[in-house]
Protein backbone atom coordinates (compact mmCIF):
# COMPACT_ATOMS: atom_id res chain seq x y z
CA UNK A 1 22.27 30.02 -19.52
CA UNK A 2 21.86 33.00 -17.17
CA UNK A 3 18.02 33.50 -15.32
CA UNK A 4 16.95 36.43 -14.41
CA UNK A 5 14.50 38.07 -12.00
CA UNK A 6 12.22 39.96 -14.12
CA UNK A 7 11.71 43.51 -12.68
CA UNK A 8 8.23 44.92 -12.78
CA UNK A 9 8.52 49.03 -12.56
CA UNK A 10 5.39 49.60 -12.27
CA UNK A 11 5.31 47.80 -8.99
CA UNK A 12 8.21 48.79 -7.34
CA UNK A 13 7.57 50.68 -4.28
CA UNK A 14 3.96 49.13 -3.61
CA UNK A 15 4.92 46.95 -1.18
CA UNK A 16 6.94 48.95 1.49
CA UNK A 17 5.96 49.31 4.64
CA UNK A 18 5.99 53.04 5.92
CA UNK A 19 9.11 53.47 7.79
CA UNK A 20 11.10 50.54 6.09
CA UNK A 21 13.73 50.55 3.54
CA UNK A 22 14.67 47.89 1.29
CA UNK A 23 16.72 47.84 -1.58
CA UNK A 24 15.44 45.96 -4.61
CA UNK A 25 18.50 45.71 -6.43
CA UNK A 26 20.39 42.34 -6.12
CA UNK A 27 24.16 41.73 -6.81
CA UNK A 28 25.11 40.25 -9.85
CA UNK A 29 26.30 37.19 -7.56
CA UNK A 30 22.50 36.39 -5.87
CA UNK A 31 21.51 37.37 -9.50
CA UNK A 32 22.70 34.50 -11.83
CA UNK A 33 21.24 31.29 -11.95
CA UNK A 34 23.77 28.54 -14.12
CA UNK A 35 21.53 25.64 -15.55
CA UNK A 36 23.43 23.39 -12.74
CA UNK A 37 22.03 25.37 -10.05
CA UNK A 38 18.74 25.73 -11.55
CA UNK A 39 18.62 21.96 -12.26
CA UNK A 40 19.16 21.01 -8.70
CA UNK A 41 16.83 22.94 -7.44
CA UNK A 42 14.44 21.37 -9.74
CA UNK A 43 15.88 17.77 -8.58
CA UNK A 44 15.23 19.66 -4.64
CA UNK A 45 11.86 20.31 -5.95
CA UNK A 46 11.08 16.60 -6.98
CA UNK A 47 12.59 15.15 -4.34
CA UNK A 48 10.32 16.88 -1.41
CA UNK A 49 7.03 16.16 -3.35
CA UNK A 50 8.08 12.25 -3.30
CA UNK A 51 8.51 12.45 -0.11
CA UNK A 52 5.00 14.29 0.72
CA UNK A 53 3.74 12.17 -1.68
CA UNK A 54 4.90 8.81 0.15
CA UNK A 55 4.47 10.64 3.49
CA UNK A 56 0.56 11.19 2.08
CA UNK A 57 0.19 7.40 0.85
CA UNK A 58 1.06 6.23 4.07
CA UNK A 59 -0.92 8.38 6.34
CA UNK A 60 -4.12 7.04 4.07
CA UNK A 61 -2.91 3.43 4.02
CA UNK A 62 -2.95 3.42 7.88
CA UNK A 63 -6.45 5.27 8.37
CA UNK A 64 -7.89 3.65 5.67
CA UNK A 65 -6.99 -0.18 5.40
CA UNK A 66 -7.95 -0.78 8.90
CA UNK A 67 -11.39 0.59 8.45
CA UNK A 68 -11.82 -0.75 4.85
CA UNK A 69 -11.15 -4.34 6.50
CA UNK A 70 -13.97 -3.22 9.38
CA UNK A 71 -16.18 -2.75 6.93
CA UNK A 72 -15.11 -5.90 5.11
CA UNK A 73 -15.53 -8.00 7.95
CA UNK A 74 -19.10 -6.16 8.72
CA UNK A 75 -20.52 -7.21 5.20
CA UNK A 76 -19.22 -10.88 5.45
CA UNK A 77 -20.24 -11.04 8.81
CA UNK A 78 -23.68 -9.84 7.12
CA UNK A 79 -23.54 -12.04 4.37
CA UNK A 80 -23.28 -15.05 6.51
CA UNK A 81 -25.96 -14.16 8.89
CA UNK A 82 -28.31 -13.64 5.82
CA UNK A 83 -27.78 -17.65 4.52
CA UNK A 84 -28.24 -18.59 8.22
CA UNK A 85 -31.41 -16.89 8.42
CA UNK A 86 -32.46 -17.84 4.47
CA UNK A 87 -31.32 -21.42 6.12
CA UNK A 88 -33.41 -21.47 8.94
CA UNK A 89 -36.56 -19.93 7.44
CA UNK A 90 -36.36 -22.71 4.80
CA UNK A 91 -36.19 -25.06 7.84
CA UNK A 92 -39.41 -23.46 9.60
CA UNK A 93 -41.01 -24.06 5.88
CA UNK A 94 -40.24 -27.57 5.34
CA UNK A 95 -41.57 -28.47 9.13
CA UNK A 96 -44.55 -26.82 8.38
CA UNK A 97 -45.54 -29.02 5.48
């Protein structure tokens, strides 16, 4: 299986820069693609977006765990103070009566 750059006429020459030259026409050898070489730059591919991915996963595990146990410890810490003070007004009650 050979791949090929597909050549758009049309376009050719829109792109230069006055003063600068460039050929468009490969070699045959920078050219042809075999399925092997195509394939492991597929596998390349895959490869570097695991390893952004992971990189990603880890830069959110270590901004966000430690504030998602702040906040954690903020609404038990809440909780808690809430049946103290439920506790205590139902102290003030029964010494009233």
């Amino acid at each position: 299986m050979v791949m090929r750059q597909e050549r758009r006429p049309q376009y050719e020459g829109c792109f230069h820069m006055p003063g600068v030259h460039h050929t468009l026409t490969p070699s045959p050898e920078e050219d042809i693609y075999t399925k092997d070489d195509v394939m492991g730059i597929i596998k390349k591919g895959k490869t570097d977006q695991d390893k952004m991915y992971d990189k990603m996963h880890q830069t959110m595990d270590i901004l966000f765990y430690p504030l998602h146990n702040s906040i954690a410890w903020i609404s038990k810490t809440m909780e808690e103070l809430q049946q103290k003070l439920e506790y205590t007004e139902w102290i003030i009650q029964r010494k009233q009566y």
